[in-house]
Protein backbone atom coordinates (compact mmCIF):
# COMPACT_ATOMS: atom_id res chain seq x y z
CA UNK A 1 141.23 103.85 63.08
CA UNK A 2 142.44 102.60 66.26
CA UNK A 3 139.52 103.85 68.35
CA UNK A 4 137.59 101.58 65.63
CA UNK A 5 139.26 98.84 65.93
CA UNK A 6 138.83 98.59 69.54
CA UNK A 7 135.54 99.71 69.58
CA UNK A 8 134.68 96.35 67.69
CA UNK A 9 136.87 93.84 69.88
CA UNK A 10 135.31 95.31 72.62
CA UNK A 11 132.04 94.56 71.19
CA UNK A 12 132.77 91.26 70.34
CA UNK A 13 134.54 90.37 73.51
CA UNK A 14 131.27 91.77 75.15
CA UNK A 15 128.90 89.54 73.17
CA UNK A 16 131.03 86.63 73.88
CA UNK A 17 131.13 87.00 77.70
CA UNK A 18 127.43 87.61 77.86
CA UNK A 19 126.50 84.74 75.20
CA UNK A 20 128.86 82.52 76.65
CA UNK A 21 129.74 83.33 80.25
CA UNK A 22 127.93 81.58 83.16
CA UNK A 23 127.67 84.71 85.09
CA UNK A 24 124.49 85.62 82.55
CA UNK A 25 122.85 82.17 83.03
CA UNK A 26 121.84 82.70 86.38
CA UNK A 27 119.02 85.60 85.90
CA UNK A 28 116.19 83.96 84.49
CA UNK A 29 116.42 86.37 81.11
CA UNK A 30 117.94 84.94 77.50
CA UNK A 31 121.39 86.03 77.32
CA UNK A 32 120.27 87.72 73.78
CA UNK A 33 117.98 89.83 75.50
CA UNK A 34 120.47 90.68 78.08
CA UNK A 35 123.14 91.30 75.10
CA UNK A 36 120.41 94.11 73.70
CA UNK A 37 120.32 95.89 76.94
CA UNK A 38 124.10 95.83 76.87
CA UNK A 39 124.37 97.85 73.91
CA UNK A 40 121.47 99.94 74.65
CA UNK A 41 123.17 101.23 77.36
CA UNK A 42 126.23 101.50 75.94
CA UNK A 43 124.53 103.82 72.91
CA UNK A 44 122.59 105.86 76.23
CA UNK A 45 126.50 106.36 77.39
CA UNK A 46 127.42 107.73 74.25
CA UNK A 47 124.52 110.00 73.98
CA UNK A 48 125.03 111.15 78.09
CA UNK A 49 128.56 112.01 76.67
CA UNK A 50 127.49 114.29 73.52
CA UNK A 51 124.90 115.90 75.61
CA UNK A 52 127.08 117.25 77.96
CA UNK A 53 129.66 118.14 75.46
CA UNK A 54 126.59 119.92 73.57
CA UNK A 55 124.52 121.37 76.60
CA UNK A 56 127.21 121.66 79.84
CA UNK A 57 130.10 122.00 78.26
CA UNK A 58 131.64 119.29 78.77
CA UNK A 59 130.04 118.97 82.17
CA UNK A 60 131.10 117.46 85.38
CA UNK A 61 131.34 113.59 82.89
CA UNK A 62 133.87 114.90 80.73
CA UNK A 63 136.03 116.69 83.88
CA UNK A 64 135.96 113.08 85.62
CA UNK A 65 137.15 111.53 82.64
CA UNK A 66 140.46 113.58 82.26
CA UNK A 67 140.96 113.57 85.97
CA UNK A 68 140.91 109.94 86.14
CA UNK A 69 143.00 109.62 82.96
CA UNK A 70 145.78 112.12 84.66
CA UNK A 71 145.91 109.34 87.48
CA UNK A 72 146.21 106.53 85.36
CA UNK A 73 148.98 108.79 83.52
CA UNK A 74 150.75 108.20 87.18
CA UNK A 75 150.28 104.81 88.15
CA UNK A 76 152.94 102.95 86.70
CA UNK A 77 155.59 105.63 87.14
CA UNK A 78 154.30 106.08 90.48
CA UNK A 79 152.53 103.84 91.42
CA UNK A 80 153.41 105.22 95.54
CA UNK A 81 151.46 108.15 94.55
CA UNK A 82 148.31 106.73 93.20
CA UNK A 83 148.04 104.54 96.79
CA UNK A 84 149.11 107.53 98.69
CA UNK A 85 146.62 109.82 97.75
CA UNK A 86 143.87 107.05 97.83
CA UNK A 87 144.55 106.71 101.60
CA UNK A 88 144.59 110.57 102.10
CA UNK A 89 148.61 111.17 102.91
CA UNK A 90 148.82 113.85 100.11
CA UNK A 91 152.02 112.89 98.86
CA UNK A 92 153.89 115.03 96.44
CA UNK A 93 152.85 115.14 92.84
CA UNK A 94 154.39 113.80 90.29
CA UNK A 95 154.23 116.82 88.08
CA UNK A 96 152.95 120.85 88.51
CA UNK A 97 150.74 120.44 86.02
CA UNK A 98 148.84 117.36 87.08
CA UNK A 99 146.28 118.02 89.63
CA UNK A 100 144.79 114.70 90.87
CA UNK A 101 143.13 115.78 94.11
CA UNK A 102 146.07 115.34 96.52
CA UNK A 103 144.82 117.15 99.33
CA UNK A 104 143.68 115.30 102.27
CA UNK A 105 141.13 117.98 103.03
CA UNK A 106 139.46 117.19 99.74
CA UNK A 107 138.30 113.40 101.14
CA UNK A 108 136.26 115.55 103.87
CA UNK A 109 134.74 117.91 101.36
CA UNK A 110 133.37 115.45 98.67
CA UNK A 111 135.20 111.37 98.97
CA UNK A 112 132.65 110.53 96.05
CA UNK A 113 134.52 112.62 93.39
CA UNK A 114 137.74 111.38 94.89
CA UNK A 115 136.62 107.29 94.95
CA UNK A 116 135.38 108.13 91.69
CA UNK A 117 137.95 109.52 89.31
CA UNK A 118 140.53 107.11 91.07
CA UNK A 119 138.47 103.95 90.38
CA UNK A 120 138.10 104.97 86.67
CA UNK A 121 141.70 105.32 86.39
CA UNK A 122 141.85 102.15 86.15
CA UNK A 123 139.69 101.18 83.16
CA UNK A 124 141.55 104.05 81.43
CA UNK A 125 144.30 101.71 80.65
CA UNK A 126 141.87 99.86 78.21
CA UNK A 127 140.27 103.43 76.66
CA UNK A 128 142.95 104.61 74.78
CA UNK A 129 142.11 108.05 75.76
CA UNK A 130 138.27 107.69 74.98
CA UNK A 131 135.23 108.79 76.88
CA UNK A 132 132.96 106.40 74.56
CA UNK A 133 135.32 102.96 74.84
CA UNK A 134 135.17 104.04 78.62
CA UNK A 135 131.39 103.65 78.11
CA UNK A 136 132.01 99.80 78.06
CA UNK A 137 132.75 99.42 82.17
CA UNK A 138 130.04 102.00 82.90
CA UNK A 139 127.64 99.59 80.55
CA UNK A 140 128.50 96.91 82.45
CA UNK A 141 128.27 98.77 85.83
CA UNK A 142 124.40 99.61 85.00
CA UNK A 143 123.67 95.79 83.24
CA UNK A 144 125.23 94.57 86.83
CA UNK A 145 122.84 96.38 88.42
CA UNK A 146 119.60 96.22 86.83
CA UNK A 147 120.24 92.37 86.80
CA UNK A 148 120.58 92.46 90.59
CA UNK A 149 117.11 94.69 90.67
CA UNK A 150 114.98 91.81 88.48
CA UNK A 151 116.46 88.98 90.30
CA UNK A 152 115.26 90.11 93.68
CA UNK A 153 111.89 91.62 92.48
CA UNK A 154 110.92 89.15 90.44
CA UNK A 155 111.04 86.42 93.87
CA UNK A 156 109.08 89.46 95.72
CA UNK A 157 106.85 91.54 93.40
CA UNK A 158 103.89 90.14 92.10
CA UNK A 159 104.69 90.74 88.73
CA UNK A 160 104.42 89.25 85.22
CA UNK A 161 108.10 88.96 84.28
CA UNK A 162 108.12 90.46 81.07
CA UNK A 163 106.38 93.75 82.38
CA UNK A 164 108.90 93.13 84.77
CA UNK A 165 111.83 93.12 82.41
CA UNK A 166 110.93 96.55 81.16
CA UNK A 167 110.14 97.83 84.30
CA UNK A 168 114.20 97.31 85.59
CA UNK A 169 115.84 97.93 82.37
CA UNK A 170 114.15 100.32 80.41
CA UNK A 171 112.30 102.86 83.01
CA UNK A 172 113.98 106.38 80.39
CA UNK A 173 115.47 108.24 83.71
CA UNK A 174 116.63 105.87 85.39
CA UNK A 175 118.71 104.36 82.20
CA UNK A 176 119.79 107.80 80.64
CA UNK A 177 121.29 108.93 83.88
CA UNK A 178 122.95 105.43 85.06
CA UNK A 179 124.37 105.21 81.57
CA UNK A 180 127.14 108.16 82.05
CA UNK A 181 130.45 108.49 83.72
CA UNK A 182 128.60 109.34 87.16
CA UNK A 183 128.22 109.06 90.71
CA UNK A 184 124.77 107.28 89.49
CA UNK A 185 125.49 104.24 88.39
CA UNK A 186 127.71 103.68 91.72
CA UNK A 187 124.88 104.61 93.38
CA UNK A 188 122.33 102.47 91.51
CA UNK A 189 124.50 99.46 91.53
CA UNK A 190 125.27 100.06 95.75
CA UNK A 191 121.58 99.92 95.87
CA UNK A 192 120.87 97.10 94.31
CA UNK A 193 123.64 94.99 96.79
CA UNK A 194 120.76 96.20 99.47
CA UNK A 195 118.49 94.25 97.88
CA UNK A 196 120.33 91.43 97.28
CA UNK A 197 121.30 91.52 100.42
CA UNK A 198 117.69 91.81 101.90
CA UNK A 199 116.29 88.89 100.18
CA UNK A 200 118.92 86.72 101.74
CA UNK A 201 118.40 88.03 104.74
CA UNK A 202 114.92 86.87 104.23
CA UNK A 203 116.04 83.75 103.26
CA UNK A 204 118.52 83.15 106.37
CA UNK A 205 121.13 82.91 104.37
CA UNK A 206 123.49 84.98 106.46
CA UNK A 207 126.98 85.01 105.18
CA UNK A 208 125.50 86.28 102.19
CA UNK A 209 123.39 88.48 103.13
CA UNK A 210 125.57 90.37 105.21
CA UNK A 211 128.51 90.38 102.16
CA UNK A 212 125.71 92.11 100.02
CA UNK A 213 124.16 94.66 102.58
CA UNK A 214 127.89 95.52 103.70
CA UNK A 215 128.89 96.20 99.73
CA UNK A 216 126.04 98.12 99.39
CA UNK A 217 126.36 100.08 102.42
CA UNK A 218 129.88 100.59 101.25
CA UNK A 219 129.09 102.07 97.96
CA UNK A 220 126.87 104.22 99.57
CA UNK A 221 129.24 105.41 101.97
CA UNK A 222 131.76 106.18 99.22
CA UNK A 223 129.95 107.67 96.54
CA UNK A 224 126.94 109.86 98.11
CA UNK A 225 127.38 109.32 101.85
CA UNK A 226 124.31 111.48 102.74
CA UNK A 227 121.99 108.36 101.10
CA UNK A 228 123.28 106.32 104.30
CA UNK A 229 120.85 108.34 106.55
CA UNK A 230 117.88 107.36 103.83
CA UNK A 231 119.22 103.92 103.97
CA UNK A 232 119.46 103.38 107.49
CA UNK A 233 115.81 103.37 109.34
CA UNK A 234 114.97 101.17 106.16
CA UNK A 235 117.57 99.08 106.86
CA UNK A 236 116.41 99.01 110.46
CA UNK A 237 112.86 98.17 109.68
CA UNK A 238 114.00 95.41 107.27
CA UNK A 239 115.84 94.04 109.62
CA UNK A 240 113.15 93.47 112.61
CA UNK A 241 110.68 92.14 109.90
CA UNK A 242 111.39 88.56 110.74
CA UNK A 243 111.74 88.88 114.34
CA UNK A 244 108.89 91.61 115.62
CA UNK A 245 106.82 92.26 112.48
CA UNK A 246 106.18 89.70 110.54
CA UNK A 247 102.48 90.20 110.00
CA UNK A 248 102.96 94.35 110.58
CA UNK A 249 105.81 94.99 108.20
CA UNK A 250 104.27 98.68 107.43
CA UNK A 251 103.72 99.43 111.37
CA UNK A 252 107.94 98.45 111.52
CA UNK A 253 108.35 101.10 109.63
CA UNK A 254 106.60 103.61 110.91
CA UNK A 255 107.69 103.02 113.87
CA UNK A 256 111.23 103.16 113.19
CA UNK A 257 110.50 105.99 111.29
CA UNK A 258 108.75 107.51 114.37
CA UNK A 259 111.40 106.99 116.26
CA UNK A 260 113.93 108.84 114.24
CA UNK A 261 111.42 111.81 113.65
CA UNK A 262 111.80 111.91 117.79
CA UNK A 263 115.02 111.27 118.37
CA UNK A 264 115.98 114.31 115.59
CA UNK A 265 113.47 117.05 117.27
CA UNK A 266 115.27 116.40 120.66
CA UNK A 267 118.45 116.58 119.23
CA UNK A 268 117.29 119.88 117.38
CA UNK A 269 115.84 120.82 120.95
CA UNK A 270 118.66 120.18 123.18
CA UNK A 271 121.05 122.15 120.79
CA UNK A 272 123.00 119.53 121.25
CA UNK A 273 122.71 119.04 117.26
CA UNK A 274 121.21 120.78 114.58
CA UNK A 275 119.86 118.64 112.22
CA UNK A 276 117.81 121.94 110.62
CA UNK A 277 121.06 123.74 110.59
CA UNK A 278 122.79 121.03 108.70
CA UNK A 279 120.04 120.89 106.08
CA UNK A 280 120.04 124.21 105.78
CA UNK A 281 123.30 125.00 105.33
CA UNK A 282 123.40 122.28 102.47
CA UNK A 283 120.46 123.83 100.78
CA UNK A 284 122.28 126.97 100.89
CA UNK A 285 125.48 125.74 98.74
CA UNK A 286 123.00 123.90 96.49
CA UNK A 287 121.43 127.40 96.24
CA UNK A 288 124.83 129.53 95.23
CA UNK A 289 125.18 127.43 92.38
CA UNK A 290 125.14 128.63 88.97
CA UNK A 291 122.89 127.72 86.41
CA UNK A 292 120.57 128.43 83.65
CA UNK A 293 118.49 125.40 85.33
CA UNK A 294 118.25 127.23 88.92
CA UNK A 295 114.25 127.59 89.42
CA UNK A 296 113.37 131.08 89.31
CA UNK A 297 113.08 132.98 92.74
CA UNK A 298 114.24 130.01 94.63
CA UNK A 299 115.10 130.94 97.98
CA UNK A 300 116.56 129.30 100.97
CA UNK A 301 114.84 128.56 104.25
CA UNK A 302 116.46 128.91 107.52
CA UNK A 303 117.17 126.33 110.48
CA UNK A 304 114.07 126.52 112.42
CA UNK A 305 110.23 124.43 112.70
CA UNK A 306 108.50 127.40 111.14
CA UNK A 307 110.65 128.09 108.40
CA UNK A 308 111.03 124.55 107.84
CA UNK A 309 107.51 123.39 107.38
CA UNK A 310 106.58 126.82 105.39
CA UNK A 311 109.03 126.00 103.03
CA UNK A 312 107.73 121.93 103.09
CA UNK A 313 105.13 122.57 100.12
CA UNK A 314 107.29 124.10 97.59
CA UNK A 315 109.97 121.58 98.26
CA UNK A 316 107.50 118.69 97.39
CA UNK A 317 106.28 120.64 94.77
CA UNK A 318 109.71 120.86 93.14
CA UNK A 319 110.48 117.44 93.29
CA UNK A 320 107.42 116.15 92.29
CA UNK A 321 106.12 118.23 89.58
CA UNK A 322 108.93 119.82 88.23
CA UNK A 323 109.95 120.98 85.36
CA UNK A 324 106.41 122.26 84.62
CA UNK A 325 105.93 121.62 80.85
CA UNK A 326 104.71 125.30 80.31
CA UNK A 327 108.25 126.29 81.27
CA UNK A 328 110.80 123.78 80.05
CA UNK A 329 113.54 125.66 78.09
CA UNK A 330 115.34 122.73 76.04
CA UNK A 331 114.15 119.06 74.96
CA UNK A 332 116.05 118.00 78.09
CA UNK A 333 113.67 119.57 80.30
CA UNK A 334 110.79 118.44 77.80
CA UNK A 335 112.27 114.85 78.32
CA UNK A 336 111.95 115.33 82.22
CA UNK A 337 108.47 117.02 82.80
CA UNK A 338 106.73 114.74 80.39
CA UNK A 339 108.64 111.79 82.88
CA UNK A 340 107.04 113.62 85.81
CA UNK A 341 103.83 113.85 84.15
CA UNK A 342 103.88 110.05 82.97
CA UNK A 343 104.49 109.03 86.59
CA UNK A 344 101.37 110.86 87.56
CA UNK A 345 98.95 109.32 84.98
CA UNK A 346 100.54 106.11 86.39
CA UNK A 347 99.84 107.30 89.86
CA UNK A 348 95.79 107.71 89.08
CA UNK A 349 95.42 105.25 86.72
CA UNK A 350 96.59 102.15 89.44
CA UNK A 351 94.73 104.03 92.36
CA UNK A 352 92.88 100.49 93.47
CA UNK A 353 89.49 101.94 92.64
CA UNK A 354 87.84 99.05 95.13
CA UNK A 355 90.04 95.96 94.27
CA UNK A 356 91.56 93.93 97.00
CA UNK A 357 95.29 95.25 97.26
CA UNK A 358 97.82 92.51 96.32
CA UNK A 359 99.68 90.88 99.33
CA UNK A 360 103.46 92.90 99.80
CA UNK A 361 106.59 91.58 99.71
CA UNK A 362 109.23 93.44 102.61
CA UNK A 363 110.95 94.56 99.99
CA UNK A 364 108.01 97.04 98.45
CA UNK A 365 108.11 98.51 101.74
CA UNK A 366 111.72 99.18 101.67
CA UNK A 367 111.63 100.43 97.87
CA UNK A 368 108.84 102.47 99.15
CA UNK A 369 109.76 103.75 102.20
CA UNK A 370 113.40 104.86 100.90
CA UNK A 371 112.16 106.31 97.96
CA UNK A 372 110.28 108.60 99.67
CA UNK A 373 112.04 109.63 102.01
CA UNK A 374 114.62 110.53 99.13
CA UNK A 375 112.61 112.93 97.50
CA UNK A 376 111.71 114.79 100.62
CA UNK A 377 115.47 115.59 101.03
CA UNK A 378 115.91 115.86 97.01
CA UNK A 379 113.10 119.03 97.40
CA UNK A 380 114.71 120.11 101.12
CA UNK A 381 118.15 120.91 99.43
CA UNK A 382 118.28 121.48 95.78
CA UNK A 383 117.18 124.00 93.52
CA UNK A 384 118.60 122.95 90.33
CA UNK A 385 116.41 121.74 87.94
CA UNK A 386 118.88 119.23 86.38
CA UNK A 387 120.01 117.87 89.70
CA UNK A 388 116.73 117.34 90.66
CA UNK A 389 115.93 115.31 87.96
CA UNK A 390 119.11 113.39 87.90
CA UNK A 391 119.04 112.43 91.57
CA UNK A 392 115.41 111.65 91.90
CA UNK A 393 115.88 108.67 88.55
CA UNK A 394 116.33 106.38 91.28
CA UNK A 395 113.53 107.04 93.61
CA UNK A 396 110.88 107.48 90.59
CA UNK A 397 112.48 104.20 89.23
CA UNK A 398 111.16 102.75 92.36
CA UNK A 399 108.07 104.09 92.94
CA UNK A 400 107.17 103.34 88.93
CA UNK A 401 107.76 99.62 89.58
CA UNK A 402 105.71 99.21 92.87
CA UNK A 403 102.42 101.48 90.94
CA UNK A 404 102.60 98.67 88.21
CA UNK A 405 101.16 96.23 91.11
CA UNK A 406 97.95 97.83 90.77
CA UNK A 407 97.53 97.51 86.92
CA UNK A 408 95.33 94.26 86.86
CA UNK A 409 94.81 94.55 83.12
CA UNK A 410 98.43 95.29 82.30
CA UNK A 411 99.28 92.06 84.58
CA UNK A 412 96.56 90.26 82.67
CA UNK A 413 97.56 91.43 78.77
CA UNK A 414 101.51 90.03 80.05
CA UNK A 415 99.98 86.96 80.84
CA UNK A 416 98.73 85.98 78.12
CA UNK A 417 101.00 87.04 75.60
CA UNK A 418 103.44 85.04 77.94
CA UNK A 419 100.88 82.25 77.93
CA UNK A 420 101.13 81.85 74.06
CA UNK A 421 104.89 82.11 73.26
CA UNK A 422 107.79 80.65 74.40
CA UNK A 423 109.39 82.16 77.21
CA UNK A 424 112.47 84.01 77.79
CA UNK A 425 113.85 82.69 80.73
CA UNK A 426 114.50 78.90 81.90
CA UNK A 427 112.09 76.85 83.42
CA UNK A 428 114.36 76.22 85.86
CA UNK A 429 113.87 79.68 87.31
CA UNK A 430 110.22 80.13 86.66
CA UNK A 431 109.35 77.67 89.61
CA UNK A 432 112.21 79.51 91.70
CA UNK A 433 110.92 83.12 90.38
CA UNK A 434 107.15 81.99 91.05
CA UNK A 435 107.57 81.75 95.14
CA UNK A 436 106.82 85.13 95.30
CA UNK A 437 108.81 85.96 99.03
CA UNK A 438 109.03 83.99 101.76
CA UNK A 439 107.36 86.89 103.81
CA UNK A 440 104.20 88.39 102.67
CA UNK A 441 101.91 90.18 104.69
């Protein structure tokens, strides 16, 4: 009854913020619509949840749940210990049978799980002991972020904004996996503060700019630090855009690119540091876990060129055709390969055929350019069929809304349905939305 009663003044707390609240007037998108993904993704949540109770036992969700409501069990009675074992001092625990993470040597072996269950312990004090009213911050994490992805690429993708609109909010992978008590959503929303922060930077408008790309850096560095050495030749080619590049935008980055491919083969050369070995060795603990999603006579490759490039094909071939729909063993994996397979038939079907390209924005080229360089490492290390599905969301997310540039006639059947009903978003914004970047090559 009580879990009831909460659920629904939750709810209509929600609705009133998002009706009524000026921080969902500024995104060009009617605050009903925005209300509908709300809920949508708090119903995904819920479904994340059973599915893992169902499929994974419980899963690593639930296990972050209870950790994080153990904390919050701690903070006002010791309130010392919850700050002490955020800054890695290990302090005593409160009680034998609460196990928190205390260790200082757990920070080096995975911070994200750490940051994570410690920042939901504080959201616990509102769940009454509930994985689905916990749902409600982790909704709002995702909205957060898909907002921030539409408000940037609809100033720098040339794209009708209702294709657009379903394109951020409602790509299946991307929403399912963002919707749980995850490491995801961190993620998603950390990437999305890159954005923002790139189109001011576009803009010259510096203090902001630098509060956004700093945020997202941040969240990147906290939740799934490996992502920072994705992030960071982007980041470096975005950067020298308006300064070295501005008619070359795709020669910045391969040059920066370049650069880093050099500057790791004489590390790997010197032996000064072993970039192979650290793969590697990654790919081997991704390898000795246990699953019944582990691909079948996966095998690990060892820290050398030859090895490396001979196992190259299979490790693009996992991450971007698998699950092969001949072999999927549940309706999850159904779910995933007929994803992949969608994204192909995407892939031909807006292959230009001819047509004059449509000018870039910088930002395609960092979506692009990241993206890709995430699913290399996705196939490099892992070998489970689930993670590879759950960590490549993001990058397929991206790649799905740069392909629907190409789609003339989709752009076209938008148009015109836009061009005979009212619209959903202010006028106000359309003139602001339709100056597509201030850089364009």
């Amino acid at each position: 009854m009580l879990l009831a009663l909460l659920f629904i003044v939750y709810s209509c707390l929600a609705t009133l913020w998002i009706m009524k609240g000026r921080s969902f007037k500024q995104w060009g998108i009617s605050p009903k619509i925005i209300l509908m993904l709300f809920f949508l993704r708090l119903g995904l949540g819920a479904i994340y949840g059973q599915l893992h109770l169902e499929y994974f036992d419980a899963g690593d969700t639930f296990l972050y749940f209870e950790e994080s409501q153990l904390i919050a069990q701690t903070i006002w009675p010791y309130w010392d210990y919850y700050w002490g074992s955020w800054t890695g001092q290990a302090p005593v625990l409160p009680a034998a049978e609460v196990y928190l993470y205390p260790d200082g040597g757990f920070i080096r072996r995975d911070f994200g799980t750490y940051a994570l269950v410690h920042i939901h312990a504080i959201p616990q004090f509102f769940s009454a002991g509930s994985y689905f009213l916990h749902g409600f911050f982790v909704a709002f994490l995702g909205l957060f972020a898909s907002l921030n992805f539409y408000w940037v690429l609809n100033r720098h993708l040339q794209l009708p904004p209702r294709l657009l609109q379903i394109a951020c909010f409602l790509m299946p992978s991307m929403l399912f996996w963002t919707s749980g008590l995850h490491k995801d959503v961190w993620v998603y929303l950390s990437i999305s503060g890159l954005l923002l922060g790139l189109d001011a930077y576009y803009r010259q408008a510096w203090k902001r700019a630098f509060c956004f790309l700093g945020l997202g850096v941040l969240g990147l560095a906290v939740f799934r630090t490996y992502l920072l050495g994705l992030a960071f030749p982007a980041l470096t080619a975005a950067s020298l855009l308006p300064f070295f590049f501005k008619k070359q935008p795709l020669r910045a980055y391969l040059s920066v690119y370049a650069l880093l491919g050099l500057g790791l083969f004489a590390l790997e050369m010197t032996g000064y540091f072993s970039p192979l070995e650290l793969l590697a060795n990654r790919q081997s603990a991704f390898l000795a876990e246990k699953g019944g999603s582990v691909i079948s006579q996966a095998t690990s490759w060892e820290p050398n060129f030859f090895s490396f490039f001979a196992y190259l094909p299979k490790a693009l071939f996992n991450v971007c055709f698998r699950p092969l729909i001949w072999n999927v063993k549940d309706s999850l994996q159904l779910a995933a390969a007929l994803e992949i397979l969608s994204f192909w038939l995407l892939f031909f079907l807006g292959l230009n055929k001819g047509r004059t390209p449509p000018k870039r924005s910088p930002i395609f080229y960092f979506m692009f350019f990241y993206a890709l360089s995430n699913l290399l490492l996705i196939g490099l290390l892992v070998v489970n069929l689930g993670t590879i599905v759950r960590y490549r969301s993001i990058a397929l997310h991206f790649l799905g809304i740069l392909l629907l540039q190409s789609f003339r006639f989709i752009h076209q059947y938008f148009q015109a349905k836009e061009s005979g009903k009212k619209p959903l978003w202010p006028s106000k914004e359309r003139s602001v939305a339709s100056r597509k970047a201030e850089l364009q090559d």
